[in-house]
PDB file of N, CA and C in Angstrom:
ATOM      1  N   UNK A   1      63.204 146.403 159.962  1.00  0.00           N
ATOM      2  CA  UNK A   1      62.320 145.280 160.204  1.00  0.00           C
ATOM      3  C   UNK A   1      62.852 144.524 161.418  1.00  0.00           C
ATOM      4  N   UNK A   2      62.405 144.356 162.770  1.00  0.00           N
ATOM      5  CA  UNK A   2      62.429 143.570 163.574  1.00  0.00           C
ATOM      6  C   UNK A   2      61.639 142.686 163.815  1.00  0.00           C
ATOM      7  N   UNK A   3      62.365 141.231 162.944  1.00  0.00           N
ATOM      8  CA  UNK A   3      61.477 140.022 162.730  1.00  0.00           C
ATOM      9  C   UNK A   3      62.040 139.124 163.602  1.00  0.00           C
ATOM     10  N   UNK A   4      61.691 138.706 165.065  1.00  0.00           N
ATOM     11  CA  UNK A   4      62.096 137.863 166.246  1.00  0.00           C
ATOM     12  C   UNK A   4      61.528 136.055 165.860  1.00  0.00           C
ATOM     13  N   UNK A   5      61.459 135.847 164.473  1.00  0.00           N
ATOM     14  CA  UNK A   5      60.656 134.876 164.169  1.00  0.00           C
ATOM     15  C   UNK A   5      61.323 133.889 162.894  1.00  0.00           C
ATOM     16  N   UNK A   6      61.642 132.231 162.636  1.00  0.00           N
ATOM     17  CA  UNK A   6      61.873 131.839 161.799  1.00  0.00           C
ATOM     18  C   UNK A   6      60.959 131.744 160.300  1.00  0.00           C
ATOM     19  N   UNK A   7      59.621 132.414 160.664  1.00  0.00           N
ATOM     20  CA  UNK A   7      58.606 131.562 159.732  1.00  0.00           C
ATOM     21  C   UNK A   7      58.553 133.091 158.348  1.00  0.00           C
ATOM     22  N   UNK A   8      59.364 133.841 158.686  1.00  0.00           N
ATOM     23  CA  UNK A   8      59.476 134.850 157.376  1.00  0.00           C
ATOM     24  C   UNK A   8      60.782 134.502 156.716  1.00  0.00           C
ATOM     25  N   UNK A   9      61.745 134.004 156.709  1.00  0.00           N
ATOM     26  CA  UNK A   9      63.083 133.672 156.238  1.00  0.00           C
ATOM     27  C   UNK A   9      63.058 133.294 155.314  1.00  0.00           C
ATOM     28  N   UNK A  10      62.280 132.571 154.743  1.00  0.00           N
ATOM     29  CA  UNK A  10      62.283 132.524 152.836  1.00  0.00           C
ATOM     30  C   UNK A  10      61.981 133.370 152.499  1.00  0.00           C
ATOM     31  N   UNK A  11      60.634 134.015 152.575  1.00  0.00           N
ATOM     32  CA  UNK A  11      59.908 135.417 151.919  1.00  0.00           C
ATOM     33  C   UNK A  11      61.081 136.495 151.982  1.00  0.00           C
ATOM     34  N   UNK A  12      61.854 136.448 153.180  1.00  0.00           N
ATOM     35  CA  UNK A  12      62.793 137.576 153.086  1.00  0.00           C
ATOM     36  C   UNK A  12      64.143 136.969 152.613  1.00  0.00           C
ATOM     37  N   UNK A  13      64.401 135.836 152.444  1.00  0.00           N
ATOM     38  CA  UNK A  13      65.356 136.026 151.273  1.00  0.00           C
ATOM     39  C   UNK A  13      65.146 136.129 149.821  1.00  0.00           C
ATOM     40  N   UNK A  14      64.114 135.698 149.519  1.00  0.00           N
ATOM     41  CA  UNK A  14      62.895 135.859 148.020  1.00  0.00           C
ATOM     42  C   UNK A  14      63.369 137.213 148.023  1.00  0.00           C
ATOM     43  N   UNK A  15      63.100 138.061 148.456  1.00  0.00           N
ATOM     44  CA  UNK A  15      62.934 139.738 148.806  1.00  0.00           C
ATOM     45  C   UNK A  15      64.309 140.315 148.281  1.00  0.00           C
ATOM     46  N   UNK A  16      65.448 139.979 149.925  1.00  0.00           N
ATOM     47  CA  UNK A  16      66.632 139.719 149.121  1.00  0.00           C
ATOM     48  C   UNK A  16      67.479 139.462 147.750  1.00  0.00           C
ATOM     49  N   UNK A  17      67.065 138.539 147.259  1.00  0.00           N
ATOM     50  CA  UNK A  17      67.185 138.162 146.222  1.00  0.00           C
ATOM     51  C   UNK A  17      66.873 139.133 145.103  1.00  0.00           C
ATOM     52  N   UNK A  18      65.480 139.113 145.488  1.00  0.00           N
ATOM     53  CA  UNK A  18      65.059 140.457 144.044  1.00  0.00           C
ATOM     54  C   UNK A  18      65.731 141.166 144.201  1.00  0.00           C
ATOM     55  N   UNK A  19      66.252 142.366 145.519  1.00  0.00           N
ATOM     56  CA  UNK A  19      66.422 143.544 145.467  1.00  0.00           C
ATOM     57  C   UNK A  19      67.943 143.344 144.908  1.00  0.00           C
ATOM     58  N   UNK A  20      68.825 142.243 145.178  1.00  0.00           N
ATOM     59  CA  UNK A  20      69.954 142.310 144.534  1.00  0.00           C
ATOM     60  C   UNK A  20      70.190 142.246 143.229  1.00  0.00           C
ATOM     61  N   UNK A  21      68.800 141.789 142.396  1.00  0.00           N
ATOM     62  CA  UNK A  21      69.377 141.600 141.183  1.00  0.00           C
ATOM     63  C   UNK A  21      68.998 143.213 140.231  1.00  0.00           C
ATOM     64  N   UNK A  22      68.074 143.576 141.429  1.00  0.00           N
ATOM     65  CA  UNK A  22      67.509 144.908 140.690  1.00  0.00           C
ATOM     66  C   UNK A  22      68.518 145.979 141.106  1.00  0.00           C
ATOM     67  N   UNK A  23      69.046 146.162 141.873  1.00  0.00           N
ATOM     68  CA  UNK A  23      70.267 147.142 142.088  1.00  0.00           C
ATOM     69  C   UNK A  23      71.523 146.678 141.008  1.00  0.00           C
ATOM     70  N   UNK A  24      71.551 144.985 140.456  1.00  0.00           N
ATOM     71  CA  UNK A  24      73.001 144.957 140.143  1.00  0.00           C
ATOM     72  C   UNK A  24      72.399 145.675 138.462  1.00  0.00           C
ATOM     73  N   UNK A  25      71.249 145.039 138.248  1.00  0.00           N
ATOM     74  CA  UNK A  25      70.659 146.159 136.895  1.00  0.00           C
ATOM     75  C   UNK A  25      70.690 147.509 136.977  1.00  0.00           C
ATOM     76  N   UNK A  26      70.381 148.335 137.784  1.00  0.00           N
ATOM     77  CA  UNK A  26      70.524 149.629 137.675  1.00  0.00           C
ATOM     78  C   UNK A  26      71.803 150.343 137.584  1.00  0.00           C
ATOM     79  N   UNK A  27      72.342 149.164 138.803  1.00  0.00           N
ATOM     80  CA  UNK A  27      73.677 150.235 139.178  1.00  0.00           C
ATOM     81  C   UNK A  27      75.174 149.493 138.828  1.00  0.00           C
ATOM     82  N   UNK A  28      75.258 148.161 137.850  1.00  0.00           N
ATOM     83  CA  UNK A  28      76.760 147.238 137.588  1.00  0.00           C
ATOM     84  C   UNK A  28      77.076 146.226 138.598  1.00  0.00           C
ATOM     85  N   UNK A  29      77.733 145.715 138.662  1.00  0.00           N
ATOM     86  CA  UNK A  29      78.270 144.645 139.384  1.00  0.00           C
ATOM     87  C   UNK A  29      79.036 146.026 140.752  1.00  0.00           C
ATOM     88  N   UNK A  30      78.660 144.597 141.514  1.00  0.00           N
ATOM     89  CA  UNK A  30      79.130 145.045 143.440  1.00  0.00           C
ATOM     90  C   UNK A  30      79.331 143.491 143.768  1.00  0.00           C
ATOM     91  N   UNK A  31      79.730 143.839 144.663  1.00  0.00           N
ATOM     92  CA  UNK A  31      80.530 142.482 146.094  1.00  0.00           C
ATOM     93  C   UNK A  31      79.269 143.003 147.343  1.00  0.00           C
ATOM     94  N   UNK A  32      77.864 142.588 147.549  1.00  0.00           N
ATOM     95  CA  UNK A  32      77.329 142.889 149.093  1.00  0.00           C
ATOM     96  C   UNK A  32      78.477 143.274 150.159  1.00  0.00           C
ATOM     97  N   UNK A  33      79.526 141.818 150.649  1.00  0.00           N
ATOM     98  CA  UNK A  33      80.447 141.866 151.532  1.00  0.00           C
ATOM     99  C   UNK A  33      81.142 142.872 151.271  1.00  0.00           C
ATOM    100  N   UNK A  34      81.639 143.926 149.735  1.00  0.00           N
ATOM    101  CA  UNK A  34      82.591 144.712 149.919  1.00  0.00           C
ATOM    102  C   UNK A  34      82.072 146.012 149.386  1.00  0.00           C
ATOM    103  N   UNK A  35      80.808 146.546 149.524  1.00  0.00           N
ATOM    104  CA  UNK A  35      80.451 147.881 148.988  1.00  0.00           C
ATOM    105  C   UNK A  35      79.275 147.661 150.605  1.00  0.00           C
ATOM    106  N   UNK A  36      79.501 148.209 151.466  1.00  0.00           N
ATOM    107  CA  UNK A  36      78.702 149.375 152.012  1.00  0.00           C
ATOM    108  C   UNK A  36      77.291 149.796 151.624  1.00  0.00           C
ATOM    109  N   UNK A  37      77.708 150.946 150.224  1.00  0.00           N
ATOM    110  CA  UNK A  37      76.050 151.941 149.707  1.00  0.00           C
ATOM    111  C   UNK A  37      75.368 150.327 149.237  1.00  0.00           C
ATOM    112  N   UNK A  38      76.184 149.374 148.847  1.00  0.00           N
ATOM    113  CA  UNK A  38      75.166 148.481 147.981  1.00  0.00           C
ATOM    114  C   UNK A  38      74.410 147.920 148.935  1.00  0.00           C
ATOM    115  N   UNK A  39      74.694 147.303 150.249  1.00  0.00           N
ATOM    116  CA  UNK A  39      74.751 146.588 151.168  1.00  0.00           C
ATOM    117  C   UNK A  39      73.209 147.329 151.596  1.00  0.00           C
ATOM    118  N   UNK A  40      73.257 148.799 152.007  1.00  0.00           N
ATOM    119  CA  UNK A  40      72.313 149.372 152.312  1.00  0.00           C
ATOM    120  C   UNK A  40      71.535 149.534 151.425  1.00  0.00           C
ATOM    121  N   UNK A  41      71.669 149.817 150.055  1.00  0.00           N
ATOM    122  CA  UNK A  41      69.952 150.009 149.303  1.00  0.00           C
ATOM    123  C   UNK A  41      69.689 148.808 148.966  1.00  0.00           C
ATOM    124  N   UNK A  42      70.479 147.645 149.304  1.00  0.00           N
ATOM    125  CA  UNK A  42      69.523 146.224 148.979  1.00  0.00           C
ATOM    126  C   UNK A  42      68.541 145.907 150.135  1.00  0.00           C
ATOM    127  N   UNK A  43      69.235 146.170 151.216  1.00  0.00           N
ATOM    128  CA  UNK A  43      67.948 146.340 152.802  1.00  0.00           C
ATOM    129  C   UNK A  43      67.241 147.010 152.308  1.00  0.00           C
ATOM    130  N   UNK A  44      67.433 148.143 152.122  1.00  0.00           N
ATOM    131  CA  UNK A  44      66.502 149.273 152.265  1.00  0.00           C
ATOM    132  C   UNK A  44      65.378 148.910 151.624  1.00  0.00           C
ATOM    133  N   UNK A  45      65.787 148.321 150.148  1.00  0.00           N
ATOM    134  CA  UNK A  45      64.552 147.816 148.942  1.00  0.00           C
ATOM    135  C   UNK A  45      64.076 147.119 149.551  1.00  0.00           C
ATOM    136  N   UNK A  46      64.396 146.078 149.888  1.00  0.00           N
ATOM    137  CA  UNK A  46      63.613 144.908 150.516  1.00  0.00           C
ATOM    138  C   UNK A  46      62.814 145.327 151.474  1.00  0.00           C
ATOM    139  N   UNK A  47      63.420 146.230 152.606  1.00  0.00           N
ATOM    140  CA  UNK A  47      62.674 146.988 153.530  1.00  0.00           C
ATOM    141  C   UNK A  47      61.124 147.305 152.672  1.00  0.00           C
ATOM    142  N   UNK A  48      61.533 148.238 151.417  1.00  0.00           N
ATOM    143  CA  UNK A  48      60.033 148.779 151.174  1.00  0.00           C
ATOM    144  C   UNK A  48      59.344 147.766 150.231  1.00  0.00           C
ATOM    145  N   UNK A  49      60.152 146.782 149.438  1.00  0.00           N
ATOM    146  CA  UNK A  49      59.083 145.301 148.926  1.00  0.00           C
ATOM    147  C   UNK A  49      58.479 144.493 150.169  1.00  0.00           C
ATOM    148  N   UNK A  50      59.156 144.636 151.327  1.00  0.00           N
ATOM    149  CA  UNK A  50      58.225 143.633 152.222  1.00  0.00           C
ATOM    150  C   UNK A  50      57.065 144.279 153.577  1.00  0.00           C
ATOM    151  N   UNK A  51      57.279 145.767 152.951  1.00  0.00           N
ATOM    152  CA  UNK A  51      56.006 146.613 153.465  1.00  0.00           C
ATOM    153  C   UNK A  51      55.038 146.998 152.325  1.00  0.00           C
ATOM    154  N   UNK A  52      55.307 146.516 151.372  1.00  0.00           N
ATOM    155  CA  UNK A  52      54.565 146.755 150.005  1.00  0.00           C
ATOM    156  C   UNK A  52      54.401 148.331 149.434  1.00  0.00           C
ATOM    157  N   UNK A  53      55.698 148.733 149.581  1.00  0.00           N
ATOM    158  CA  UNK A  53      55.470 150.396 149.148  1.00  0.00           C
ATOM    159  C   UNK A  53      56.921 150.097 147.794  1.00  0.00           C
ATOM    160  N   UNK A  54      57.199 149.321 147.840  1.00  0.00           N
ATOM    161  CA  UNK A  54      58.025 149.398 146.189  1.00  0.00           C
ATOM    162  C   UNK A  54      58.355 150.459 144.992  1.00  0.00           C
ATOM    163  N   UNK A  55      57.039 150.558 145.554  1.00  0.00           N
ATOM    164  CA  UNK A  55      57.018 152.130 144.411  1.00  0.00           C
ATOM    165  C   UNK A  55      57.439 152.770 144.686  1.00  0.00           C
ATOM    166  N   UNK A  56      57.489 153.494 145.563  1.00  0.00           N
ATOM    167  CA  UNK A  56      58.729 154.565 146.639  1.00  0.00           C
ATOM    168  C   UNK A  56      60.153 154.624 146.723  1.00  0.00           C
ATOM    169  N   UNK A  57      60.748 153.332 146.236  1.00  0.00           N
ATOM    170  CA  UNK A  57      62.299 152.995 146.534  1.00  0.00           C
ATOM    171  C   UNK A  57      63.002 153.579 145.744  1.00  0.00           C
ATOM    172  N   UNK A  58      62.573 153.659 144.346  1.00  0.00           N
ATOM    173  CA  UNK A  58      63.571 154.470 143.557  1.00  0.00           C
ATOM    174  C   UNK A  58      62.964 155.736 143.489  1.00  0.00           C
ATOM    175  N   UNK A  59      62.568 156.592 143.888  1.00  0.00           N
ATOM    176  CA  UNK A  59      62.057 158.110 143.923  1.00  0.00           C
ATOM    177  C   UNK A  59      63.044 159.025 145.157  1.00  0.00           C
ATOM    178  N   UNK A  60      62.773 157.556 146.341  1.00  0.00           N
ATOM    179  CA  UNK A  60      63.172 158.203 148.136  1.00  0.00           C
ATOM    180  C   UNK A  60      64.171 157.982 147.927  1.00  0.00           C
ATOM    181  N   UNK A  61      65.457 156.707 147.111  1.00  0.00           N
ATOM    182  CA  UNK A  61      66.840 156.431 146.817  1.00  0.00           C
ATOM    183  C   UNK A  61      67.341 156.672 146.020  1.00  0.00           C
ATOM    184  N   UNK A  62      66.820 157.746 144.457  1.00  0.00           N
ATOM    185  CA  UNK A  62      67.397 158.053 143.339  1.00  0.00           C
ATOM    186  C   UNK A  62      68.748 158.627 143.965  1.00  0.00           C
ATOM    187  N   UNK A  63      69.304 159.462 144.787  1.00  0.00           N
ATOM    188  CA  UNK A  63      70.709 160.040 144.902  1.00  0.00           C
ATOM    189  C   UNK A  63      71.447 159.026 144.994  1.00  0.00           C
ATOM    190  N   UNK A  64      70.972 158.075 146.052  1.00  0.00           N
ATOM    191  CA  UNK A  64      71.852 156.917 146.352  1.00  0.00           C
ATOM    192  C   UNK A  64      72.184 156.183 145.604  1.00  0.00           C
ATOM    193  N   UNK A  65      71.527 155.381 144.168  1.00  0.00           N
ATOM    194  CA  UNK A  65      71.105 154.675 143.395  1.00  0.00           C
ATOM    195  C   UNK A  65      72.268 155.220 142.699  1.00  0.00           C
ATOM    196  N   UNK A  66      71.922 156.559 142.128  1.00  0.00           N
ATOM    197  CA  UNK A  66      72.465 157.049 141.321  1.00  0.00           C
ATOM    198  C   UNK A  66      74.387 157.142 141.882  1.00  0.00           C
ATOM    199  N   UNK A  67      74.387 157.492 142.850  1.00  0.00           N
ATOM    200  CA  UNK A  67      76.286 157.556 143.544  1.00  0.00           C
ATOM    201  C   UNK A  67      76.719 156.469 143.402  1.00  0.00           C
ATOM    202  N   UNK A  68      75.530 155.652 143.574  1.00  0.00           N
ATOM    203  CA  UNK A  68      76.360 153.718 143.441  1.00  0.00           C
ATOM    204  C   UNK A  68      76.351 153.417 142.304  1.00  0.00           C
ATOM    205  N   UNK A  69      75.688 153.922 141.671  1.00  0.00           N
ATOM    206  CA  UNK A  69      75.952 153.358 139.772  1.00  0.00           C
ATOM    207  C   UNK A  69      76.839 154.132 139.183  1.00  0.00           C
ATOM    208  N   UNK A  70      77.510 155.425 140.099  1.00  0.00           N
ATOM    209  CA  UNK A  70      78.712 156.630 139.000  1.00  0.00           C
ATOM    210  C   UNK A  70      79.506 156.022 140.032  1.00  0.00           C
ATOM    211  N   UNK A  71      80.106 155.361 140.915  1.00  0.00           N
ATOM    212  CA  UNK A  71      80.992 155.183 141.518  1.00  0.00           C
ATOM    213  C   UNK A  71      81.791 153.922 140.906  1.00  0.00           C
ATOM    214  N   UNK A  72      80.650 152.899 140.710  1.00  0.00           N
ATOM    215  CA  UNK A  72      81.024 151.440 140.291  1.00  0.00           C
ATOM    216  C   UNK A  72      81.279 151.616 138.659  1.00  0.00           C
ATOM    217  N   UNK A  73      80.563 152.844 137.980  1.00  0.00           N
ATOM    218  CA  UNK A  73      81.385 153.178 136.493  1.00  0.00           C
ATOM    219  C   UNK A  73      82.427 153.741 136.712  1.00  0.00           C
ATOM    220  N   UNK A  74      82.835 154.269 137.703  1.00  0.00           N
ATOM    221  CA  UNK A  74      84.149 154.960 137.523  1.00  0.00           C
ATOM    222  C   UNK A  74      85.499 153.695 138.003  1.00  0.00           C
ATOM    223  N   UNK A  75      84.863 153.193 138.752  1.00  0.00           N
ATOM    224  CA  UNK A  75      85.985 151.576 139.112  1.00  0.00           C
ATOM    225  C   UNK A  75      86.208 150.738 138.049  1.00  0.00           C
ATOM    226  N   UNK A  76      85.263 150.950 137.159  1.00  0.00           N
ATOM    227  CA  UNK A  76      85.332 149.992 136.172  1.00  0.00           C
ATOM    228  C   UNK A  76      86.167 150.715 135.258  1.00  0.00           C
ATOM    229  N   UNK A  77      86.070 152.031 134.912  1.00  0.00           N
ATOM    230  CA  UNK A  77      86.861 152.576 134.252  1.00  0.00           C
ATOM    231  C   UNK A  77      88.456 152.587 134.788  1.00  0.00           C
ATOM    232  N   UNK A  78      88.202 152.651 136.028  1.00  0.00           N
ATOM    233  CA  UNK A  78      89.668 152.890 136.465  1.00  0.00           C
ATOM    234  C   UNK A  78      89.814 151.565 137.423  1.00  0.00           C
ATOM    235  N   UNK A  79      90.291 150.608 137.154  1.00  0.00           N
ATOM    236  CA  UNK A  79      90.672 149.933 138.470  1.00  0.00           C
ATOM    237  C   UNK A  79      91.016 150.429 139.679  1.00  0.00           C
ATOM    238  N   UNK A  80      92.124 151.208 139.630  1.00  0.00           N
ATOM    239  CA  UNK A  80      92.929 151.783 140.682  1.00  0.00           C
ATOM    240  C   UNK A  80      92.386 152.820 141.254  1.00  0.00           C
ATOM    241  N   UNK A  81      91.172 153.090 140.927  1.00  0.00           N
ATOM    242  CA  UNK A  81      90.101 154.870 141.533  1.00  0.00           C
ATOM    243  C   UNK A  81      89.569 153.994 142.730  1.00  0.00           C
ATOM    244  N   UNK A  82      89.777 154.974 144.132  1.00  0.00           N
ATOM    245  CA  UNK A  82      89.230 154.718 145.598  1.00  0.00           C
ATOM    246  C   UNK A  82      87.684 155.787 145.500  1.00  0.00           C
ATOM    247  N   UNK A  83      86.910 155.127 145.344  1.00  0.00           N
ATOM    248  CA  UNK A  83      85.796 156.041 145.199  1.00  0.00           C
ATOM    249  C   UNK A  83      84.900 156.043 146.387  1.00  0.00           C
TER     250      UNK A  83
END
């Protein structure tokens, strides 16, 4: 999304917002600032909630979805696992 404009910045943190709470449901607790994959499928979602294709995000990101939710169970299991 290249938005050169102040007047979408709520709607896209609204957006934001959702997509973080719907990744931390699918996939456990993350840090945005310190996971990377999370960092990217919360854009990405938002990317497809604020083109209105939503429906698409978990079908086109199930691998991803899925590596970030067995990665963050395996940290939890193991503190000390570099995953």
């Amino acid at each position: 999304m290249h938005i050169s404009h102040s007047s979408e910045d709520d709607n896209l943190k609204r957006l934001l917002s959702f997509s973080i709470v719907d990744l931390l449901d699918k996939c456990g607790q993350f840090e945005l600032d310190k996971d990377e994959r999370a960092k990217e499928l919360v854009f990405e979602r938002t990317r497809y909630a604020y083109n209105d294709a939503l429906e698409y995000f978990n079908d086109n990101f199930l691998n991803q979805i899925n590596s970030l939710g067995l990665s963050i169970a395996l940290r939890e299991g193991d503190p000390d696992a570099s995953v």
